[in-house]
C-alpha atoms as a PDB file:
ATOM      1  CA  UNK A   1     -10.743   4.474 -43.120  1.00  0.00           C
ATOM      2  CA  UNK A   2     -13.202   1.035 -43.295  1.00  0.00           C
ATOM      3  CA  UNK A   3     -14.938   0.028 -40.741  1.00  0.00           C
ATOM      4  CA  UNK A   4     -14.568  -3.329 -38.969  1.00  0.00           C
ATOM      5  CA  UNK A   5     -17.754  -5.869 -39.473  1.00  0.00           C
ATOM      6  CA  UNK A   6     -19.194  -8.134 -37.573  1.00  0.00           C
ATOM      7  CA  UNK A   7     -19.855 -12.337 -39.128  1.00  0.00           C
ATOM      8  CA  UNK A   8     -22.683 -13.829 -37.368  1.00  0.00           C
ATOM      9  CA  UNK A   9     -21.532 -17.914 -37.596  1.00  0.00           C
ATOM     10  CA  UNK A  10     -23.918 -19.109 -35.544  1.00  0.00           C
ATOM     11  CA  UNK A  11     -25.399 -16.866 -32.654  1.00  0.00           C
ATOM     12  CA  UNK A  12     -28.731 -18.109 -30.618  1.00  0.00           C
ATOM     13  CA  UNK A  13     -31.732 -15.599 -29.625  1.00  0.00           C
ATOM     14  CA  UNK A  14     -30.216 -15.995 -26.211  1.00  0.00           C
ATOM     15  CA  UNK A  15     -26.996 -17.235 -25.718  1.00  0.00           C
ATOM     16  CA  UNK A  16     -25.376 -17.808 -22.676  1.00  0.00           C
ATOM     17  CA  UNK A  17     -22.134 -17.030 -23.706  1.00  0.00           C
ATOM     18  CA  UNK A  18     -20.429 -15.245 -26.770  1.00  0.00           C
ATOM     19  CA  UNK A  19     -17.080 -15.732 -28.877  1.00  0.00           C
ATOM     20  CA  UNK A  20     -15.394 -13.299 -31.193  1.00  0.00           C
ATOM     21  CA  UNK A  21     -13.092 -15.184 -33.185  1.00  0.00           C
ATOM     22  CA  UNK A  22     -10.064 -12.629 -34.735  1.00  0.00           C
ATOM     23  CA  UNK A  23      -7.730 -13.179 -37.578  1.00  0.00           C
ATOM     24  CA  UNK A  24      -4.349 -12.273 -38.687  1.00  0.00           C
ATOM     25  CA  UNK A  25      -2.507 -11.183 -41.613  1.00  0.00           C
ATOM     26  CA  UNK A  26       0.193  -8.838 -42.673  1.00  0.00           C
ATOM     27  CA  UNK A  27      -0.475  -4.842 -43.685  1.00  0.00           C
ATOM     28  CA  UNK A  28      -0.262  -4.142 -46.965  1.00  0.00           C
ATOM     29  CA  UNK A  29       0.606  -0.691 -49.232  1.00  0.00           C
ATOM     30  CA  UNK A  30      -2.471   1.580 -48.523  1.00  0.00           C
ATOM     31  CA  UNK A  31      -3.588  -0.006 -45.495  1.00  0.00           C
ATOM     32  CA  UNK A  32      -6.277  -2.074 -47.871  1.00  0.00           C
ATOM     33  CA  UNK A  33      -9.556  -3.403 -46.582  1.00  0.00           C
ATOM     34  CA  UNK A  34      -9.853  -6.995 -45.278  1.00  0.00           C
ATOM     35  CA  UNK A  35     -11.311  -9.524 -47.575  1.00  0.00           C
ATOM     36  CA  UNK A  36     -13.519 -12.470 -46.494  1.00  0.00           C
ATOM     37  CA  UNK A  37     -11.538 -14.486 -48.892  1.00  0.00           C
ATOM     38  CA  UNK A  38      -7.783 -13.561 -47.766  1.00  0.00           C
ATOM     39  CA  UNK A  39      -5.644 -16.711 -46.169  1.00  0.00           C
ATOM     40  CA  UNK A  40      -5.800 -15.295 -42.671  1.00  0.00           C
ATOM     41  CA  UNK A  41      -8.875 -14.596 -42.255  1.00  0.00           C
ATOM     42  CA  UNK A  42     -10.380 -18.034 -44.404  1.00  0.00           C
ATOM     43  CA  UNK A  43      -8.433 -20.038 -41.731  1.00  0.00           C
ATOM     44  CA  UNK A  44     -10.265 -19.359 -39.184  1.00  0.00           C
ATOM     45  CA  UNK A  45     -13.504 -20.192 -40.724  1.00  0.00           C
ATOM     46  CA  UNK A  46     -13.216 -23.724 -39.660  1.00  0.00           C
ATOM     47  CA  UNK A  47     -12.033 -22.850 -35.558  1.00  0.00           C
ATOM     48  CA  UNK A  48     -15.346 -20.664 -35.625  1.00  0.00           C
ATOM     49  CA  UNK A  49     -17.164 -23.294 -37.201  1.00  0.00           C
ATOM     50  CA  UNK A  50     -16.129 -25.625 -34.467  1.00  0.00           C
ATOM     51  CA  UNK A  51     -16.557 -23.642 -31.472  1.00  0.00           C
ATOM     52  CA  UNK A  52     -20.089 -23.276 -32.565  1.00  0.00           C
ATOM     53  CA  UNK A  53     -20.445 -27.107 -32.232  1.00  0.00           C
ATOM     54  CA  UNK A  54     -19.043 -27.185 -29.419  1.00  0.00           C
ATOM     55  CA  UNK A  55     -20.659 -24.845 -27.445  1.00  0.00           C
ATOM     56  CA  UNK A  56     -24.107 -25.206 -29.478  1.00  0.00           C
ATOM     57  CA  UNK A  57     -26.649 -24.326 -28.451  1.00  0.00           C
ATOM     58  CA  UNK A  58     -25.926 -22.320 -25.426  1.00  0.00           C
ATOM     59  CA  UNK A  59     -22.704 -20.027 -27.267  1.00  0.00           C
ATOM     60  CA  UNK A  60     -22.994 -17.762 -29.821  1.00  0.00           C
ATOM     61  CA  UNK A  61     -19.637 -17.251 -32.285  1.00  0.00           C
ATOM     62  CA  UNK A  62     -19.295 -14.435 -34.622  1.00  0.00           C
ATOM     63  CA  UNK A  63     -16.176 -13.500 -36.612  1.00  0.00           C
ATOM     64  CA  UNK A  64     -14.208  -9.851 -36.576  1.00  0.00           C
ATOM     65  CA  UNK A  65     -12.991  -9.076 -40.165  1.00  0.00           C
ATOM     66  CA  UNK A  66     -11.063  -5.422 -38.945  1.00  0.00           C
ATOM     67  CA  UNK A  67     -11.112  -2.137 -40.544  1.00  0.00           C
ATOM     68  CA  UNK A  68      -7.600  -2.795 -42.557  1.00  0.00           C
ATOM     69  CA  UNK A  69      -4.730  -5.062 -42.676  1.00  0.00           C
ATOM     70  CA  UNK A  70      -2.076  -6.108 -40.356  1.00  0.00           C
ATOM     71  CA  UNK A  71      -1.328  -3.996 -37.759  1.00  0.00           C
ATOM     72  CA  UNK A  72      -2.153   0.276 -38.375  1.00  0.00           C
ATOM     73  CA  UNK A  73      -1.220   2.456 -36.060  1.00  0.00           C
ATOM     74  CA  UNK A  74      -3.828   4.993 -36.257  1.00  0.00           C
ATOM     75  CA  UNK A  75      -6.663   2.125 -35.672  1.00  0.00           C
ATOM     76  CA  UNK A  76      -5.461  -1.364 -34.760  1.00  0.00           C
ATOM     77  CA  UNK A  77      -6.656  -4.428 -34.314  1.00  0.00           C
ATOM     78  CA  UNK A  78      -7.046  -4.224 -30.410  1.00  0.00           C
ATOM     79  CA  UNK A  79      -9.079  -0.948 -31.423  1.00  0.00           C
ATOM     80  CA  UNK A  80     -11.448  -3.167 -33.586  1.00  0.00           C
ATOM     81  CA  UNK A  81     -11.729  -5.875 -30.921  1.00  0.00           C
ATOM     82  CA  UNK A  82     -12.997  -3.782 -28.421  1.00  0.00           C
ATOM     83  CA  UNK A  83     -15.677  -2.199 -30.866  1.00  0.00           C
ATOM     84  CA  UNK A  84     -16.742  -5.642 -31.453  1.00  0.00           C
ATOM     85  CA  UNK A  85     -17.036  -6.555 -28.352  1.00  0.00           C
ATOM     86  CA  UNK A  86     -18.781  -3.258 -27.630  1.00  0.00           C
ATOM     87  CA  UNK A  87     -21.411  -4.041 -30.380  1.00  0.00           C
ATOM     88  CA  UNK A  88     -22.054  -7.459 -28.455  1.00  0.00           C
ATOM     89  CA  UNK A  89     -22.879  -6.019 -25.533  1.00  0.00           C
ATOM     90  CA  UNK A  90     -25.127  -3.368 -26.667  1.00  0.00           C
ATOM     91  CA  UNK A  91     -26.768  -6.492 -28.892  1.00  0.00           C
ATOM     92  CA  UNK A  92     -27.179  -8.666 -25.846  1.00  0.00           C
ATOM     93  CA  UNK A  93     -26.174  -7.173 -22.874  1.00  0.00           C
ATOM     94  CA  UNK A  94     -23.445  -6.285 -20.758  1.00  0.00           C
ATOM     95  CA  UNK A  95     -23.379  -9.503 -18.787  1.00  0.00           C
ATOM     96  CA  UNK A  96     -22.998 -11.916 -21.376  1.00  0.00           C
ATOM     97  CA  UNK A  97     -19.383 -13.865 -20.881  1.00  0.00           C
ATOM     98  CA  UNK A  98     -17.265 -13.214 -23.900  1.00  0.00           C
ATOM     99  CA  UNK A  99     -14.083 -15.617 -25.293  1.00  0.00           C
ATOM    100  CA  UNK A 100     -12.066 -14.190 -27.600  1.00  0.00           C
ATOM    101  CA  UNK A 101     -10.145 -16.505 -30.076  1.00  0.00           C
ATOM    102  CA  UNK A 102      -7.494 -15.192 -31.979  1.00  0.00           C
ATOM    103  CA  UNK A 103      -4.651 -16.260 -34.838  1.00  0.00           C
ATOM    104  CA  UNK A 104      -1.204 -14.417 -35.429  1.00  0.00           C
ATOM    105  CA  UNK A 105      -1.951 -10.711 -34.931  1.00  0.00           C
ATOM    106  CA  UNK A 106      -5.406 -11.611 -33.898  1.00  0.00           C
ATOM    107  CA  UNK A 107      -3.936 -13.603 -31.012  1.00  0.00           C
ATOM    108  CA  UNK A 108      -1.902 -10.389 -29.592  1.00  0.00           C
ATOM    109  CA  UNK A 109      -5.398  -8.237 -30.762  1.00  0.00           C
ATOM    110  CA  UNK A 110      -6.847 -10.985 -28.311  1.00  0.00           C
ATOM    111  CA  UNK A 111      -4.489 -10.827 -25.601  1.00  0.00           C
ATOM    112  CA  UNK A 112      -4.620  -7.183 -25.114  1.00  0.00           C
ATOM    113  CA  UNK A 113      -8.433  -6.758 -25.589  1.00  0.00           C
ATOM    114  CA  UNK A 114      -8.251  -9.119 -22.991  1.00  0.00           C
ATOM    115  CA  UNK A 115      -8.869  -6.259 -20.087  1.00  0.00           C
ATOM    116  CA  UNK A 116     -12.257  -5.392 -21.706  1.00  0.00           C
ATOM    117  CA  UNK A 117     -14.835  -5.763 -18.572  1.00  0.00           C
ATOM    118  CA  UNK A 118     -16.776  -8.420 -20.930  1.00  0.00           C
ATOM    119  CA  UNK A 119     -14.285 -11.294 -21.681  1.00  0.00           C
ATOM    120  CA  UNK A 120     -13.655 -13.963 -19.593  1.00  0.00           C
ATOM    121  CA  UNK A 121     -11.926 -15.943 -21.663  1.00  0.00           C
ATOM    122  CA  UNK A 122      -8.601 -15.769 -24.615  1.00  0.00           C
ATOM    123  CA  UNK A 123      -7.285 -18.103 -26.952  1.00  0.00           C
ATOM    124  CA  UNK A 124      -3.959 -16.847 -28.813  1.00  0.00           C
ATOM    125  CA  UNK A 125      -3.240 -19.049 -31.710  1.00  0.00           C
ATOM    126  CA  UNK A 126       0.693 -18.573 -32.602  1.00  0.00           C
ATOM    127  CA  UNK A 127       0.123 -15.193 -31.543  1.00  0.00           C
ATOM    128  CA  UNK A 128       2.690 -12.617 -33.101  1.00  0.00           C
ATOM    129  CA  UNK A 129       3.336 -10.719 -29.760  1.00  0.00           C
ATOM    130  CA  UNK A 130       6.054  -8.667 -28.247  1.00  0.00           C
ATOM    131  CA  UNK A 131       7.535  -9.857 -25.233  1.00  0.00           C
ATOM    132  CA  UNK A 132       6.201  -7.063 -23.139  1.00  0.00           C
ATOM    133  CA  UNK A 133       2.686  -8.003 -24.094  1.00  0.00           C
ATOM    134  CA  UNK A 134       1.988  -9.375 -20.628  1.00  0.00           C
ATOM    135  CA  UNK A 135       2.270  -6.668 -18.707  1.00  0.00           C
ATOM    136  CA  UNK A 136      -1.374  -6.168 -18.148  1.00  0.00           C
ATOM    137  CA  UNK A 137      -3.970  -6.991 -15.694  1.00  0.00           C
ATOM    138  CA  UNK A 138      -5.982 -10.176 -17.128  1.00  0.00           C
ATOM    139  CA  UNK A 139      -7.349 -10.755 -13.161  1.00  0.00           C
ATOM    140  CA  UNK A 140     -10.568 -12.229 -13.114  1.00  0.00           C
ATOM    141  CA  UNK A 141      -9.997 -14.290 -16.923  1.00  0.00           C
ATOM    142  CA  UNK A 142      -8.327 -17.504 -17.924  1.00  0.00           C
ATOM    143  CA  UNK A 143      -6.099 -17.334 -20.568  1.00  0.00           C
ATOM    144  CA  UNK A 144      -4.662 -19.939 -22.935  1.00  0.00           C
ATOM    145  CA  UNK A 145      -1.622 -19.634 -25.767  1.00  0.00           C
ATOM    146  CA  UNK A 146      -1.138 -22.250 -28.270  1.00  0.00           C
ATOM    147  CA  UNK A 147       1.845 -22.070 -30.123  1.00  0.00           C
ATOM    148  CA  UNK A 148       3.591 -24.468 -32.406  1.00  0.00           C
ATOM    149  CA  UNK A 149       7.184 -24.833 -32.050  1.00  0.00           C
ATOM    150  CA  UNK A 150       8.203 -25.002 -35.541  1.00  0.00           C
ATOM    151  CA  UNK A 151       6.771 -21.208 -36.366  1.00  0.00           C
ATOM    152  CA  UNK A 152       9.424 -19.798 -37.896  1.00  0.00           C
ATOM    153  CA  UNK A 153       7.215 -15.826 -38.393  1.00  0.00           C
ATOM    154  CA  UNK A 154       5.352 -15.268 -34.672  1.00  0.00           C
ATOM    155  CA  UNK A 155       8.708 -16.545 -32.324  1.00  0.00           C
ATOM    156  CA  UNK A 156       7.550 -18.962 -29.187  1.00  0.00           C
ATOM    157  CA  UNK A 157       9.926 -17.745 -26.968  1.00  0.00           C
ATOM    158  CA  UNK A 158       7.999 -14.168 -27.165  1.00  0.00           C
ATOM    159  CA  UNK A 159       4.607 -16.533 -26.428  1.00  0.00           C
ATOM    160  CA  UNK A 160       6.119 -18.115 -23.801  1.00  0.00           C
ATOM    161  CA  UNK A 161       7.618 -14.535 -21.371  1.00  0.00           C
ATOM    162  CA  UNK A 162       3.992 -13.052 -22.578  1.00  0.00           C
ATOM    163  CA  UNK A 163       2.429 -16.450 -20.786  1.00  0.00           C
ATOM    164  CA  UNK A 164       4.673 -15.913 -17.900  1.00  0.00           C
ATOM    165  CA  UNK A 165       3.689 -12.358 -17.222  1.00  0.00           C
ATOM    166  CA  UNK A 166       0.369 -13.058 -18.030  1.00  0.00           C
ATOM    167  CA  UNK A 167       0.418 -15.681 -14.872  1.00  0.00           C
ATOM    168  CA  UNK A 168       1.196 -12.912 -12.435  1.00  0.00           C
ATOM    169  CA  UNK A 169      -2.626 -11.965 -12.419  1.00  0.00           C
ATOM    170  CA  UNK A 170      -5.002 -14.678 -14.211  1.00  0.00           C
ATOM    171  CA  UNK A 171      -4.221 -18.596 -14.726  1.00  0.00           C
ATOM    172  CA  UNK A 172      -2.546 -18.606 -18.026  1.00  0.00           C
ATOM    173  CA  UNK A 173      -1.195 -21.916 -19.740  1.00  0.00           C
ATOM    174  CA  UNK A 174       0.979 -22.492 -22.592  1.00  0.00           C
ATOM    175  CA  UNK A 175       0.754 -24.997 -24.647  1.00  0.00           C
ATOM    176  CA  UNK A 176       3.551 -26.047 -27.503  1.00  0.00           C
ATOM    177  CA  UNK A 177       2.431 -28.426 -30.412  1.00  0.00           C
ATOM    178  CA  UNK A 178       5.430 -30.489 -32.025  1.00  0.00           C
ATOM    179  CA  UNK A 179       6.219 -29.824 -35.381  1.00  0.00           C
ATOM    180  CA  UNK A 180       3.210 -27.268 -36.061  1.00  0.00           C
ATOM    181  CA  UNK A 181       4.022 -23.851 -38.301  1.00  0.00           C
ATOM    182  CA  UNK A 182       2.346 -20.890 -38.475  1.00  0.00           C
ATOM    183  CA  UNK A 183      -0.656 -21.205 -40.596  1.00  0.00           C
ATOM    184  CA  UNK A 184      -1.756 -24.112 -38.599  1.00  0.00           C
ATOM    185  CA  UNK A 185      -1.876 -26.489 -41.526  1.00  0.00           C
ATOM    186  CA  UNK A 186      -0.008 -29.098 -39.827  1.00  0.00           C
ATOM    187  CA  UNK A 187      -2.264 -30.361 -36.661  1.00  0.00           C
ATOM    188  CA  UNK A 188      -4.911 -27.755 -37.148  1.00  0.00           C
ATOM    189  CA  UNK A 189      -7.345 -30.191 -35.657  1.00  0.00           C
ATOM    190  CA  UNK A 190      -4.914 -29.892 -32.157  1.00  0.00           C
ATOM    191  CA  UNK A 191      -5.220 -25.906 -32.554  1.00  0.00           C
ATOM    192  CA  UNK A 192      -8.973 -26.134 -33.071  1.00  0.00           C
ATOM    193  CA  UNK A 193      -9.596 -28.511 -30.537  1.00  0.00           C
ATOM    194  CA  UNK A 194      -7.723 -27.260 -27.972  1.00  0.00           C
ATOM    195  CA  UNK A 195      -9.418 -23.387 -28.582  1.00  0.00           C
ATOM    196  CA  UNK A 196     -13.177 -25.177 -28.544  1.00  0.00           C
ATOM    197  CA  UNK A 197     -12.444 -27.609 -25.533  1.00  0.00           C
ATOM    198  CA  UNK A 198     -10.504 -24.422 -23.390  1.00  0.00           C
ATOM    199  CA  UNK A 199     -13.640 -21.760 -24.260  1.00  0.00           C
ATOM    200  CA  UNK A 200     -16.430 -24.282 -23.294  1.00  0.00           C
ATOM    201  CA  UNK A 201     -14.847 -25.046 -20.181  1.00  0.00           C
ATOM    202  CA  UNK A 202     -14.117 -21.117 -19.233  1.00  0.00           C
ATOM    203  CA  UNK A 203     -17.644 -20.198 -20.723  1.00  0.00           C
ATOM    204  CA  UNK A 204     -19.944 -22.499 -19.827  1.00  0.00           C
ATOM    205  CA  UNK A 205     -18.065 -24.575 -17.085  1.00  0.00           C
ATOM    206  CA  UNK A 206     -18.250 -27.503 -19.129  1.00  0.00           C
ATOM    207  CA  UNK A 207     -16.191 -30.484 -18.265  1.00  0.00           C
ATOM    208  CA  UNK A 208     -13.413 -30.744 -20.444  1.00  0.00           C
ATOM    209  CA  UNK A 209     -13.063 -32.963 -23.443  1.00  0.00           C
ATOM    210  CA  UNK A 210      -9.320 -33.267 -23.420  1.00  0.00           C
ATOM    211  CA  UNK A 211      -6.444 -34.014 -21.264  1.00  0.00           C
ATOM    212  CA  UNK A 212      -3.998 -30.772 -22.347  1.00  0.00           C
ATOM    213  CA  UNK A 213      -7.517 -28.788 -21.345  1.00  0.00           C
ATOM    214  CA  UNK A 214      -8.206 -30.941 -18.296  1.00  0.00           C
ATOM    215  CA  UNK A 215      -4.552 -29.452 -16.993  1.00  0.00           C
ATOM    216  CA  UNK A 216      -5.152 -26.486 -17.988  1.00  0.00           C
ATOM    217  CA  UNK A 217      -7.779 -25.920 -16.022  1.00  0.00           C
ATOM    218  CA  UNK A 218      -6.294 -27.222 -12.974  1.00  0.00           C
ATOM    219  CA  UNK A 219      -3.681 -24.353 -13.461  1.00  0.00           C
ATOM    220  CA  UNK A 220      -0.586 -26.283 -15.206  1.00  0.00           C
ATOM    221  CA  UNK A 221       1.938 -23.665 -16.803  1.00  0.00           C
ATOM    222  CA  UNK A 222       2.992 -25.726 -19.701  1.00  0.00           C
ATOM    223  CA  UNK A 223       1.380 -28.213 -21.827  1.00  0.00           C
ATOM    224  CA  UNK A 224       3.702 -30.237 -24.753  1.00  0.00           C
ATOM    225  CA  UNK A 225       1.188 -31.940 -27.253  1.00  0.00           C
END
């Protein structure tokens, strides 16, 4: 089987805080590797982009491409997320605050990495989740879910019972953006924004840059943007 790799987008000699940013995308016959240049995993080349101008210089943001595609049972995408964040911590330590940022099946991968005695922060992106996702212990993390209510392939409804269980043991918010679809071609710049604003504030403590973020962090359940 491949191995995951690691995408250094912009990480400084020593940063106070770390993001992994994690991609979707569906499985396809033989399990194939992940290629830089599929749609899933080029779309979040811009949201990694700008969390690293965001949080410049103090957070370092590297990218997850995982061992195969979509979701394989015998190695999956939570499986890869916790080597990467396992490689971060041997890199720079074990007390380095970690985000992790995630789209579609990156944004479950995200959700139930989430437990991994590094991360501090998750942002699920139309996360393709099951509605049982949430039953997990996420104490000691804030936790964010954007999801646009148009998505007609990851269902909102399962984002928002995985937001509600999630709030039974870390502030979790969910936010729904009007009109947005999957791929996060319509309002990306909400989706990125919101995932930059939400980290830096976790992460660094920064104040934050938006209103939807601003409530968030003052522990509102639901957002509409």
């Amino acid at each position: 089987m491949p191995s995951p790799r690691l995408i250094d987008v912009a990480v400084p000699t020593r940063p106070e805080a770390l993001v992994v940013v994690l991609h979707g995308g569906a499985s396809r016959p033989g399990s194939p590797m992940v290629s830089p240049t599929q749609l899933s995993v080029a779309r979040m080349v811009p949201i990694a982009h700008r969390l690293a101008r965001v949080g410049r210089p103090r957070i370092g943001v590297v990218r997850l491409l995982n061992s195969v595609r979509g979701w394989d049972s015998r190695r999956t995408p939570v499986d890869d997320a916790h080597w990467a964040l396992d490689q971060l911590a041997e890199r720079y330590g074990p007390h380095v605050p970690i985000g992790l940022v995630g789209h579609s099946l990156g944004g479950r991968a995200a959700l139930l990495a989430c437990e991994h005695p590094g991360v501090r922060s998750v942002v699920a992106l139309n996360p393709w989740v099951y509605g049982t996702d949430g039953a997990l212990d996420a104490s000691g993390r804030h936790l964010l879910i954007v999801h646009g209510d148009a998505d007609r392939i990851a269902d909102p409804s399962r984002s928002v019972a995985v937001a509600a269980d999630l709030r039974n043991t870390a502030p979790t918010t969910y936010v729904s953006v009007r009109g947005a679809k999957h791929a996060m071609l319509r309002r990306h710049d909400v989706f990125s924004g919101l995932a930059a604003d939400f980290t830096a504030a976790v992460l660094l403590g920064r104040e934050p840059s938006t209103s939807a973020i601003a409530q968030a962090m003052d522990g509102c359940a639901r957002i509409d943007v």
